[in-house]
Protein backbone atom coordinates (compact mmCIF):
# COMPACT_ATOMS: atom_id res chain seq x y z
CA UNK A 1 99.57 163.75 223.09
CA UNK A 2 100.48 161.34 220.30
CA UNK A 3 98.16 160.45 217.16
CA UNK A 4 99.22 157.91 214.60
CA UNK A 5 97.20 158.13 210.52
CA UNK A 6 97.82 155.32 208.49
CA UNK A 7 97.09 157.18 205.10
CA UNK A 8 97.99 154.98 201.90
CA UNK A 9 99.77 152.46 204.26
CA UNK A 10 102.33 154.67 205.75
CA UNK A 11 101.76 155.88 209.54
CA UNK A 12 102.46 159.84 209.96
CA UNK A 13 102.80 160.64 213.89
CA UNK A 14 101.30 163.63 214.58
CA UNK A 15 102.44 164.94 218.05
CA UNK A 16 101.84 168.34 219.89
CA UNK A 17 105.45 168.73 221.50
CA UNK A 18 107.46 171.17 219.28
CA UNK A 19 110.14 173.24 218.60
CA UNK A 20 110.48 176.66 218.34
CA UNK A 21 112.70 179.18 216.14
CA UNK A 22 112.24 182.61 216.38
CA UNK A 23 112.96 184.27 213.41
CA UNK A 24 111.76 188.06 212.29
CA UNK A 25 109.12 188.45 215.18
CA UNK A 26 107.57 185.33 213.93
CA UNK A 27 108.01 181.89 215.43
CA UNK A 28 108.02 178.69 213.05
CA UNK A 29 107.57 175.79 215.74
CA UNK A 30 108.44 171.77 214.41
CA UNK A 31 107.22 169.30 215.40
CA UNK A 32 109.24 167.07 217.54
CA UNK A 33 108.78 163.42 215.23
CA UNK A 34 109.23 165.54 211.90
CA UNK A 35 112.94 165.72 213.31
CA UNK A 36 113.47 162.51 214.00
CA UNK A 37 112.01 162.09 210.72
CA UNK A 38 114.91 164.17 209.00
CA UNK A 39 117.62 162.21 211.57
CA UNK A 40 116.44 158.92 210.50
CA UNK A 41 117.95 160.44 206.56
CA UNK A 42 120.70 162.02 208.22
CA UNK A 43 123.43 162.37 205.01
CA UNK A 44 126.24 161.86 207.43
CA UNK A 45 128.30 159.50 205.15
CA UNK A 46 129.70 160.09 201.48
CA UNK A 47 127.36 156.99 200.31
CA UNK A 48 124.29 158.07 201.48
CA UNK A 49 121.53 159.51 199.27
CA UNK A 50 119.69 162.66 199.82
CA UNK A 51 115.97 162.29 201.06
CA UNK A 52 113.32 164.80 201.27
CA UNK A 53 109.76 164.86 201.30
CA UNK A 54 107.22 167.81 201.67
CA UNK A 55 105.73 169.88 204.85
CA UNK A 56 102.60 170.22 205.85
CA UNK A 57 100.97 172.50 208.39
CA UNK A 58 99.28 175.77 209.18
CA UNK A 59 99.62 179.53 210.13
CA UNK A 60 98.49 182.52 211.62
CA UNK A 61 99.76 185.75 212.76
CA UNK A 62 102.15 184.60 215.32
CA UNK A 63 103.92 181.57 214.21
CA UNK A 64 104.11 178.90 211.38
CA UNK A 65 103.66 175.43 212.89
CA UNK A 66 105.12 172.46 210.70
CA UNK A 67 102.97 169.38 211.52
CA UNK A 68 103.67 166.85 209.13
CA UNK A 69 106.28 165.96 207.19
CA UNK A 70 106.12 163.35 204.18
CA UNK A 71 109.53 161.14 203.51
CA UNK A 72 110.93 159.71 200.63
CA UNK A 73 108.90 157.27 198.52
CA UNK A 74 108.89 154.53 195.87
CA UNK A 75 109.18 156.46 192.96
CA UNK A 76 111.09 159.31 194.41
CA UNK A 77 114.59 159.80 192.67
CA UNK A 78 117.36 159.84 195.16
CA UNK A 79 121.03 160.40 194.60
CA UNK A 80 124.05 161.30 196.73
CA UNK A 81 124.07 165.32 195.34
CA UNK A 82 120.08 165.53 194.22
CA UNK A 83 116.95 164.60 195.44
CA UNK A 84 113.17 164.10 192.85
CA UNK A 85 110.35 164.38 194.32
CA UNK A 86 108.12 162.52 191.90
CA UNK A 87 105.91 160.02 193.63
CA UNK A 88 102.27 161.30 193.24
CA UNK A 89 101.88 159.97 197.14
CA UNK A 90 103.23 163.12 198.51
CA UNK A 91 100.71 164.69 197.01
CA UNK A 92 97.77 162.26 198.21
CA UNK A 93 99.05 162.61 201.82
CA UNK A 94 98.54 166.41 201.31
CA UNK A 95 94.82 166.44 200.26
CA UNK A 96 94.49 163.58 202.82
CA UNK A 97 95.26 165.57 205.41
CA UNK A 98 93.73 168.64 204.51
CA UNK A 99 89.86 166.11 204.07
CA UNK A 100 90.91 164.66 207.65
CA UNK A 101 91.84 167.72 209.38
CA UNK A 102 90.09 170.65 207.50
CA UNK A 103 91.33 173.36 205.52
CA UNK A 104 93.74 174.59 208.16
CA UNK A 105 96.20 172.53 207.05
CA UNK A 106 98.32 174.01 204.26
CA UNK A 107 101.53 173.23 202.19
CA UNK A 108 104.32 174.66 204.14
CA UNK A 109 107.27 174.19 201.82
CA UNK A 110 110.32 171.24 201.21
CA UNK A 111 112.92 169.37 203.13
CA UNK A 112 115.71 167.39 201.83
CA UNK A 113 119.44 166.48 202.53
CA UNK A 114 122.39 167.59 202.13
CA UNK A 115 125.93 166.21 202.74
CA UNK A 116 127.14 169.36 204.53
CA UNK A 117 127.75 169.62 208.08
CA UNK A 118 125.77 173.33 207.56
CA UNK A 119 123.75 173.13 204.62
CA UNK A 120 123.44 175.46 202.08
CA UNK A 121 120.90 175.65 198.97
CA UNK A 122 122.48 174.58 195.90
CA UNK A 123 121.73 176.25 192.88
CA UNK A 124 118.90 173.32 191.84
CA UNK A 125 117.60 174.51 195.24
CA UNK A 126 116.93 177.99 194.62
CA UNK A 127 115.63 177.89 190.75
CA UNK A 128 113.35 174.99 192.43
CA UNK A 129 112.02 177.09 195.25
CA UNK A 130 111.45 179.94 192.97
CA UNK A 131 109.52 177.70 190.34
CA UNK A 132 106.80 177.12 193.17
CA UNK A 133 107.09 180.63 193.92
CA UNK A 134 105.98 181.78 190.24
CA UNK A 135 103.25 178.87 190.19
CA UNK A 136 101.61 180.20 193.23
CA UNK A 137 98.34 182.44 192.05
CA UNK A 138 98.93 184.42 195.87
CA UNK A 139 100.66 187.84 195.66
CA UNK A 140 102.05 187.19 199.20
CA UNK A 141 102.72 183.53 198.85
CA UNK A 142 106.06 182.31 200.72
CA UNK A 143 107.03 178.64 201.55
CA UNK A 144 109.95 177.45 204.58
CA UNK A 145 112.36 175.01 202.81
CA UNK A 146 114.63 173.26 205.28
CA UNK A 147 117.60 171.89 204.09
CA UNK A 148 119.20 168.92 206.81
CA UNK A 149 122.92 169.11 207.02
CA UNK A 150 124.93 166.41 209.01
CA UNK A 151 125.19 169.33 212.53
CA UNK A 152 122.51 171.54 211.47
CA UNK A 153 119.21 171.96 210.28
CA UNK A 154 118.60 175.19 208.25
CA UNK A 155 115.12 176.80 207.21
CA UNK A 156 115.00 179.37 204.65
CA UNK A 157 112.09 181.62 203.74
CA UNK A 158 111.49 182.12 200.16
CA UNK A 159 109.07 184.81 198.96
CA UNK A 160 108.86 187.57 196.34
CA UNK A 161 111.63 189.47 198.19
CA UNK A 162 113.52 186.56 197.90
CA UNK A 163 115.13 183.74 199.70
CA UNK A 164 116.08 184.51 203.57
CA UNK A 165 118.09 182.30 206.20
CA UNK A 166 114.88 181.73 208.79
CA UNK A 167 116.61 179.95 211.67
CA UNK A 168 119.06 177.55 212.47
CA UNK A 169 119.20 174.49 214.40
CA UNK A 170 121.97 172.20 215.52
CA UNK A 171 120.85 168.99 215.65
């Protein structure tokens, strides 16, 4: 089943076909679109910019399901080694989602680019992830941060043990 939003004049597919990765017991299923999403940025040539955007979606004891994925925007910095997220819009299509489809819908983490054929964080990366880390008022707070290479797509789980390769996929 497919279901377009147009939120702020951008359509988000939402679709129910996804992906799994089993990782720890725990299985973090994508949804299908949110990869075409991150193949559409694919950093597969020395020119090309990095992209990101944030993830939105929901959990329970089971699995973590990523649902929706924002991309880059208007006033999002991008550059070949470094991607801003700074357009307010991600943001918007957050709490838009979360007054259309309830308070099951939660921020999941970040994706962005990288011109690697198997991504790994940078530096920027990990001070980043651990910045929303310390800003979150939960004890047991963790976010999935997927970094897109040009063959693989890696998630890592950050918490407060610290940051974990979660799964791999080629792509």
């Amino acid at each position: 089943m497919e279901k377009t939003l147009k939120i702020m004049n951008v359509n988000f597919v939402e679709k129910k076909d996804n992906l799994i990765i089993i990782k720890n017991n725990k299985a973090i299923a994508i949804n299908k679109e949110i990869i075409e999403i991150f193949k559409k940025y694919l950093q597969d040539k020395n020119y090309k910019k990095e992209a990101g955007g944030i993830l939105v979606g929901r959990e329970n004891n089971e699995k973590i399901s990523i649902d929706f994925a924002t991309e880059p925007m208007k006033k999002d910095k991008r550059k070949k080694n470094r991607f801003y997220r700074k357009d307010l819009k991600h943001i918007d299509f957050f709490n838009n989602i979360r007054e259309i489809k309830g308070n099951i819908y939660g921020y999941i983490g970040e994706w962005h680019t990288h011109y690697e054929e198997d991504p790994t964080p940078s530096s920027i990366d990990i001070e980043n992830w651990n910045n929303i880390l310390k800003e979150s008022e939960e004890e047991k707070y963790s976010t999935i941060n997927i970094i897109v290479g040009i063959n693989f797509i890696n998630f890592f789980i950050c918490d407060s043990t610290g940051i974990k390769v979660g799964g791999k996929m080629k792509i």
